[in-house]
Protein backbone atom coordinates (compact mmCIF):
# COMPACT_ATOMS: atom_id res chain seq x y z
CA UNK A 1 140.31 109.56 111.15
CA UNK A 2 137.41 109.38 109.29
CA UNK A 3 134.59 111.82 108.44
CA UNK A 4 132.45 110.02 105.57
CA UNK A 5 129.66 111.09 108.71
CA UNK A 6 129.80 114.42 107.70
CA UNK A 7 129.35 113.84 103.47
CA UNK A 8 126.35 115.46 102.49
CA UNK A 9 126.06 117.58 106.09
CA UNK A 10 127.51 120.70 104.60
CA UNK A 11 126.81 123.34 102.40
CA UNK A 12 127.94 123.04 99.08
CA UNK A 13 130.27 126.33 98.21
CA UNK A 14 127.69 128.57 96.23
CA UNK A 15 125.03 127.97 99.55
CA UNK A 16 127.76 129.01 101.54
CA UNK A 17 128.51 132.22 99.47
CA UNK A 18 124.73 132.93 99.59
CA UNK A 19 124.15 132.45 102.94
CA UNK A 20 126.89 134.80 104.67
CA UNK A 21 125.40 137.56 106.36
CA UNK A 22 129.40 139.24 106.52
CA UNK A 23 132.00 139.87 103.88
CA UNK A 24 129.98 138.08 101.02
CA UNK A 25 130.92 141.16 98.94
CA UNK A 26 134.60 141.00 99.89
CA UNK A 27 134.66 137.07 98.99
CA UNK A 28 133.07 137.62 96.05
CA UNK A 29 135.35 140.35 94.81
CA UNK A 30 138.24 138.20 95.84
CA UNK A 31 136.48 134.87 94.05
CA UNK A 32 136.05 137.05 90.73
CA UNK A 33 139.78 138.24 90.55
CA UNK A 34 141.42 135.40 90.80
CA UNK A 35 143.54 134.63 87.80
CA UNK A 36 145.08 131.45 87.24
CA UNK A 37 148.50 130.88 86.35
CA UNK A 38 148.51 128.56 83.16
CA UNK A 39 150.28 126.18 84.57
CA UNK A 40 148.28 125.38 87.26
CA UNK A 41 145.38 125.77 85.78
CA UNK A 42 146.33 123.16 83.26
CA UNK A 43 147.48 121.03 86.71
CA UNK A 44 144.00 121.13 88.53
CA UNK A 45 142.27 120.76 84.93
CA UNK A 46 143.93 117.55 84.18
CA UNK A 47 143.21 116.33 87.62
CA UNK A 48 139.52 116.33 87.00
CA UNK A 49 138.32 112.36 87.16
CA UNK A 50 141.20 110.91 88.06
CA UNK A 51 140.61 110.77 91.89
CA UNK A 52 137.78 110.50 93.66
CA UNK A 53 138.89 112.80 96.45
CA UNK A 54 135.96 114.49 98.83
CA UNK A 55 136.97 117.72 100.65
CA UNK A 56 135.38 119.44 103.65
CA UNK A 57 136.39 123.15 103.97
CA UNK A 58 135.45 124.23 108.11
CA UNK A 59 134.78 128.01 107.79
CA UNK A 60 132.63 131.27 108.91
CA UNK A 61 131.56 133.91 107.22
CA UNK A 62 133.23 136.51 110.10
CA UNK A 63 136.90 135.40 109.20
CA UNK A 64 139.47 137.12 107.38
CA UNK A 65 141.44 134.48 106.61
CA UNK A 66 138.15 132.52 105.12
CA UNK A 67 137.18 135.19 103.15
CA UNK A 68 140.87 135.42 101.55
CA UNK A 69 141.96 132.06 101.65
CA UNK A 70 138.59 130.38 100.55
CA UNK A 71 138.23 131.66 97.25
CA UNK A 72 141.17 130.83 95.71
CA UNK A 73 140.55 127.19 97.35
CA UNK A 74 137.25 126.80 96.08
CA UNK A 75 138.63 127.56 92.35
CA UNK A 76 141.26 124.73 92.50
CA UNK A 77 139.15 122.51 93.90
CA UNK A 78 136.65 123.37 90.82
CA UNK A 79 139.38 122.92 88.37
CA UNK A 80 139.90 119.45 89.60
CA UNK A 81 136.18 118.89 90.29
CA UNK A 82 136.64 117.65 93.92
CA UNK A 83 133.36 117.25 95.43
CA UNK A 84 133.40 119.93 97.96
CA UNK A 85 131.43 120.89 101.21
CA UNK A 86 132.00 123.53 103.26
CA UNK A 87 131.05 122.97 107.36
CA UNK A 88 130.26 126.04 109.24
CA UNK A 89 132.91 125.92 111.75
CA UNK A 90 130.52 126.73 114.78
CA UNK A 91 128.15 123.79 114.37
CA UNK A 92 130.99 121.24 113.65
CA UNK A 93 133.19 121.80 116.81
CA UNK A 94 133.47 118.43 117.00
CA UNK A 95 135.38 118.03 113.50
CA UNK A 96 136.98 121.43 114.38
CA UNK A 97 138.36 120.05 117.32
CA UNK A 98 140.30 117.44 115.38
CA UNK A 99 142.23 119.78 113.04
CA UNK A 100 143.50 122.68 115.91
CA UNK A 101 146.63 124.87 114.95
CA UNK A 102 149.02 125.13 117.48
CA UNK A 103 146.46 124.78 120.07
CA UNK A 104 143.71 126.68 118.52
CA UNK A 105 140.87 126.80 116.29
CA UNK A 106 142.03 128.56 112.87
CA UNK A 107 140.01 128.64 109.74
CA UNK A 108 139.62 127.65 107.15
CA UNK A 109 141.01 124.11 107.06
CA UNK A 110 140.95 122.23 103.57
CA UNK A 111 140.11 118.23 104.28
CA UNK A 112 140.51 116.38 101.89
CA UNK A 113 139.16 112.33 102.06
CA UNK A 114 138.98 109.45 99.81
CA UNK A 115 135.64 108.14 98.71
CA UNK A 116 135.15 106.53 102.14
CA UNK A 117 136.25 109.01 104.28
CA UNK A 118 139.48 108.83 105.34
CA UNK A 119 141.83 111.59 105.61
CA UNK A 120 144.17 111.83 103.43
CA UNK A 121 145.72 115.55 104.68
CA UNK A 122 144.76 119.51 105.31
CA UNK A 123 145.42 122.52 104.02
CA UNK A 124 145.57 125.80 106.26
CA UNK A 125 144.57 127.93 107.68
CA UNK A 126 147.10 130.44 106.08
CA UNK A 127 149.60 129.96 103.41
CA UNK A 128 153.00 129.04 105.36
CA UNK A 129 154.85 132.67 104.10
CA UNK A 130 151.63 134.59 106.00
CA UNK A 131 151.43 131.72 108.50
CA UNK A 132 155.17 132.03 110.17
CA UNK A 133 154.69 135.37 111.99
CA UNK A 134 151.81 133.55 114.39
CA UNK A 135 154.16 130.34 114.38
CA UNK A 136 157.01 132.30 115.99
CA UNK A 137 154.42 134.07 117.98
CA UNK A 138 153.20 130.66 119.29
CA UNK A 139 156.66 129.38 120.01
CA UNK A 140 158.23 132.57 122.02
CA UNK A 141 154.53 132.38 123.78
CA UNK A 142 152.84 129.13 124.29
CA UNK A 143 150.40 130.64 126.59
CA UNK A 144 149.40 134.33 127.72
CA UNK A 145 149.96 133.48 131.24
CA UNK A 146 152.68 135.49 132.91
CA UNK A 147 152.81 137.54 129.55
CA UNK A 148 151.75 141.68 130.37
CA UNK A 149 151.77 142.62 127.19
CA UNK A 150 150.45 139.71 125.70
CA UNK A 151 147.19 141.81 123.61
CA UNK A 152 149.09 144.00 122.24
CA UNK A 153 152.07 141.27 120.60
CA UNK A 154 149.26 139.31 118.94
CA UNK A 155 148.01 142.45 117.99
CA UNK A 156 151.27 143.13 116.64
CA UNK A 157 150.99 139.64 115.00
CA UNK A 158 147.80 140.37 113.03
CA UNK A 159 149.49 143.08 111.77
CA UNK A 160 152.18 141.74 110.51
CA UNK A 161 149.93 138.30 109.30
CA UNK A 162 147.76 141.34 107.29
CA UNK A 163 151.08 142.81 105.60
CA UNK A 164 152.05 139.42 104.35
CA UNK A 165 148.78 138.90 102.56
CA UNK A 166 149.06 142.65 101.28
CA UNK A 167 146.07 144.18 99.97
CA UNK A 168 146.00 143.94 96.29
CA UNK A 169 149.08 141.00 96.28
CA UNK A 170 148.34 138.62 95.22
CA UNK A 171 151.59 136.61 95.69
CA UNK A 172 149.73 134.62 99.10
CA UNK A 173 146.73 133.48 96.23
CA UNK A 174 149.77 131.53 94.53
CA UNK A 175 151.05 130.58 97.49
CA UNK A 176 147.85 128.83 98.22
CA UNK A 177 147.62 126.85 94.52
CA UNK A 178 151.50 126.11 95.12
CA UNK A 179 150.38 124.89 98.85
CA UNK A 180 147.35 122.50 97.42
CA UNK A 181 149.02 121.06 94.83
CA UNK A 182 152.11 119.62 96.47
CA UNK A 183 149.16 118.23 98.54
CA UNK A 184 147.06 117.02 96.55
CA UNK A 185 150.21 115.62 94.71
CA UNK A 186 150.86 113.72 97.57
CA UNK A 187 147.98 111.64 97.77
């Protein structure tokens, strides 16, 4: 797949952050706390200029998991100085449409693509430890037909997804650095 098409469509990160009409103080506050372990910092830092890697990040401003997930993203992919666009998820269906989870449209996914374009891999749009409650959701429940009680198990889901990040924990922000950098490594 390739998505060179979209270079220079999106908003670079700080436009994003300015232009969110919900939870810019909550992304913000969640940017501004993030602390770095030293030894990925020193990773991502000595990654800078030694690939020419492009990544589009397809988000809104309205979802959780963007306003957690997003901010620790955005500061690896500073560290390494990876060009970086984000693509409002609503107005790039089309792209959106290529990266579903289990069926669905999740956000935020983390593309990254050589100079050209190509996809190299993704990242999201949950850490895999916060992720695996929906994934067993998804698997016991492909679809909501024939299912009574099917609001109130993904309700029970959400829950259960919002314990894992746990408010003030920040284990799921090194779960996300962890996450990237095997990727990235894998390039």
């Amino acid at each position: 797949m390739n998505l060179h098409s979209k270079f220079e469509k999106g908003l670079k990160p700080k436009d994003f952050i300015d232009s969110m009409t919900v939870n810019q103080e909550k992304f913000r506050e969640i940017y501004e706390s993030f602390i770095w372990n030293p030894e990925d910092e020193e990773y991502f830092t000595g990654f800078a200029g030694k690939a020419q890697l492009h990544c589009l990040i397809l988000a809104a401003d309205w979802c959780g998991d963007v306003v957690r997930n997003v901010p620790v993203v955005l500061h690896a992919l500073e560290k390494a100085e990876i060009n970086t666009e984000i693509l409002v998820m609503e107005n790039n269906l089309n792209v959106m449409d290529q990266f579903l989870t289990m069926g669905g449209r999740s956000i935020p996914i983390v593309i990254f693509t050589d100079p050209k374009g190509t996809v190299l891999g993704s990242w999201g749009p949950r850490p895999k430890r916060v992720q695996e409650p929906m994934v067993l959701f998804k698997q016991e429940y492909p679809s909501r037909e024939g299912v009574m009680d099917y609001e109130e198990r993904i309700k029970n889901v959400y829950r259960e997804i919002g314990q894992r990040y746990g408010e003030g924990n920040l284990l799921y922000q090194q779960e996300i650095i962890t996450e990237l950098r095997a990727l990235i490594t894998s390039f």
